[in-house]
C-alpha atoms as a PDB file:
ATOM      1  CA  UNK A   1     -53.229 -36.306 -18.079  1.00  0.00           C
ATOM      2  CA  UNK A   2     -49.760 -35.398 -16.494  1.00  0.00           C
ATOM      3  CA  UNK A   3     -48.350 -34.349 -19.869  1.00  0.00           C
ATOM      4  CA  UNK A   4     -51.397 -32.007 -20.275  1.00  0.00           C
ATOM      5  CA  UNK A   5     -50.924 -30.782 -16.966  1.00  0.00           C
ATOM      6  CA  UNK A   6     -47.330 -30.338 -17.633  1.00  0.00           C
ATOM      7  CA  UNK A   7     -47.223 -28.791 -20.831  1.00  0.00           C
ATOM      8  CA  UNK A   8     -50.049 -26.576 -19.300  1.00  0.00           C
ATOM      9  CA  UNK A   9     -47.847 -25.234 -16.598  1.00  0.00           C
ATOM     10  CA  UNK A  10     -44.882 -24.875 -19.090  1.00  0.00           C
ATOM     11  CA  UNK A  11     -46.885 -22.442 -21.372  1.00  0.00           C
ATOM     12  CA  UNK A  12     -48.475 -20.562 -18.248  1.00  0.00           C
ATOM     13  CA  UNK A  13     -44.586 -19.675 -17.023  1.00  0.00           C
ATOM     14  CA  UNK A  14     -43.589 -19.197 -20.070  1.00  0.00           C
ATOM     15  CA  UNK A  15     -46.760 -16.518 -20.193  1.00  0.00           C
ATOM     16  CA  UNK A  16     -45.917 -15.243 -16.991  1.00  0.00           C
ATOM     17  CA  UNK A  17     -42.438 -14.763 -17.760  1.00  0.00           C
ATOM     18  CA  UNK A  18     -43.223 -12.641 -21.585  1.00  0.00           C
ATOM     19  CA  UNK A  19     -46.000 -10.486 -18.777  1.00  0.00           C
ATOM     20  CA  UNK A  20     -43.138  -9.559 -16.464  1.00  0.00           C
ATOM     21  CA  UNK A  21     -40.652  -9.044 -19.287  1.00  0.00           C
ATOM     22  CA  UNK A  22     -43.077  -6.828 -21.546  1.00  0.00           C
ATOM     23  CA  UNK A  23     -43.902  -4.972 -18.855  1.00  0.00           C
ATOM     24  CA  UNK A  24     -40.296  -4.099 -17.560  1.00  0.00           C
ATOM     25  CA  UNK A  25     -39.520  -3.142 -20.422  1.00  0.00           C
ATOM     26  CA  UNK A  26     -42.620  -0.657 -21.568  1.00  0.00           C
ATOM     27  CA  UNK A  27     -42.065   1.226 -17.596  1.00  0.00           C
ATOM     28  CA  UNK A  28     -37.853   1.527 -19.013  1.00  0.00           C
ATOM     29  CA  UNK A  29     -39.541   3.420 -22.490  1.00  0.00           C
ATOM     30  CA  UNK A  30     -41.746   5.733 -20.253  1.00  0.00           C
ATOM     31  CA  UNK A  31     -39.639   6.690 -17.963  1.00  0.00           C
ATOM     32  CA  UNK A  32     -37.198   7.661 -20.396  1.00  0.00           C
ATOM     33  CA  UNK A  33     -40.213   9.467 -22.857  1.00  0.00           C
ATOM     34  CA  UNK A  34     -40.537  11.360 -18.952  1.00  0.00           C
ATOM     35  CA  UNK A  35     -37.083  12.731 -19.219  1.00  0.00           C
ATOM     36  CA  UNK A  36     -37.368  13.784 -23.185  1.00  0.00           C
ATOM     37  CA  UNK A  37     -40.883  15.261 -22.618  1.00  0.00           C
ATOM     38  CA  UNK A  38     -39.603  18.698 -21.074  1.00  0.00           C
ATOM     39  CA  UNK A  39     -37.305  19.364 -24.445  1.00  0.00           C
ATOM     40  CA  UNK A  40     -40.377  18.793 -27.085  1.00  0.00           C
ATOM     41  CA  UNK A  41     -42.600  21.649 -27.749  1.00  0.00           C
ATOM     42  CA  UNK A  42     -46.148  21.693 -26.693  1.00  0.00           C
ATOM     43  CA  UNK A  43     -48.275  20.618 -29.693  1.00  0.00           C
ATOM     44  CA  UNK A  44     -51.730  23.186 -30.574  1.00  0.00           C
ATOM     45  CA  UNK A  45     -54.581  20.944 -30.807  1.00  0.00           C
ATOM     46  CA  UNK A  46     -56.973  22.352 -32.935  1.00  0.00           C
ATOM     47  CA  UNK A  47     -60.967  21.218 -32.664  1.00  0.00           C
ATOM     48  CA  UNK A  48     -62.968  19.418 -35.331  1.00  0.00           C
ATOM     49  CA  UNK A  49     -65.487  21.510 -37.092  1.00  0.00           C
ATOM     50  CA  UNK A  50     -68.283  18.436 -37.350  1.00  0.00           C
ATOM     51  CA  UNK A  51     -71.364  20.635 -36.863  1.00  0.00           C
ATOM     52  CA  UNK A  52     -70.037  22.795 -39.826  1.00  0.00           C
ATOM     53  CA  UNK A  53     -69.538  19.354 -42.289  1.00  0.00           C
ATOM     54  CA  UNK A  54     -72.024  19.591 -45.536  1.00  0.00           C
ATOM     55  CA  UNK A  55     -72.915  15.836 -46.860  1.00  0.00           C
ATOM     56  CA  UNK A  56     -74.631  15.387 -49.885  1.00  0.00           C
ATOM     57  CA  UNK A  57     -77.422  12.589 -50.065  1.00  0.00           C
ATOM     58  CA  UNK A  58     -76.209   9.186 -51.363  1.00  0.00           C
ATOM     59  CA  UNK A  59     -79.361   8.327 -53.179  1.00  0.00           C
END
């Protein structure tokens, strides 16, 4: 029981730790997209025509 408990607490730090790590590092990459964002060129976004789609009857 004490090594399940142990082992237990072992892989919760250990998850813990990989949280606070993964998410130090992914708030580093945004705030540094942030500062690149005002040098990239607005992209057009163009809607999808799905009312104007023609399928043709599988059968």
């Amino acid at each position: 029981m004490v090594t399940f408990f142990s082992v237990l607490s072992i892989l919760v730090g250990l998850n813990a730790f990989l949280l606070l790590f993964s998410v130090n590092s992914n708030k580093k990459r945004v705030e540094k997209k942030d500062t690149n964002t005002a040098q990239i060129p607005s992209e057009n976004i163009y809607p999808l025509n799905i009312l104007e789609t023609k399928y043709k009857k599988a059968v």
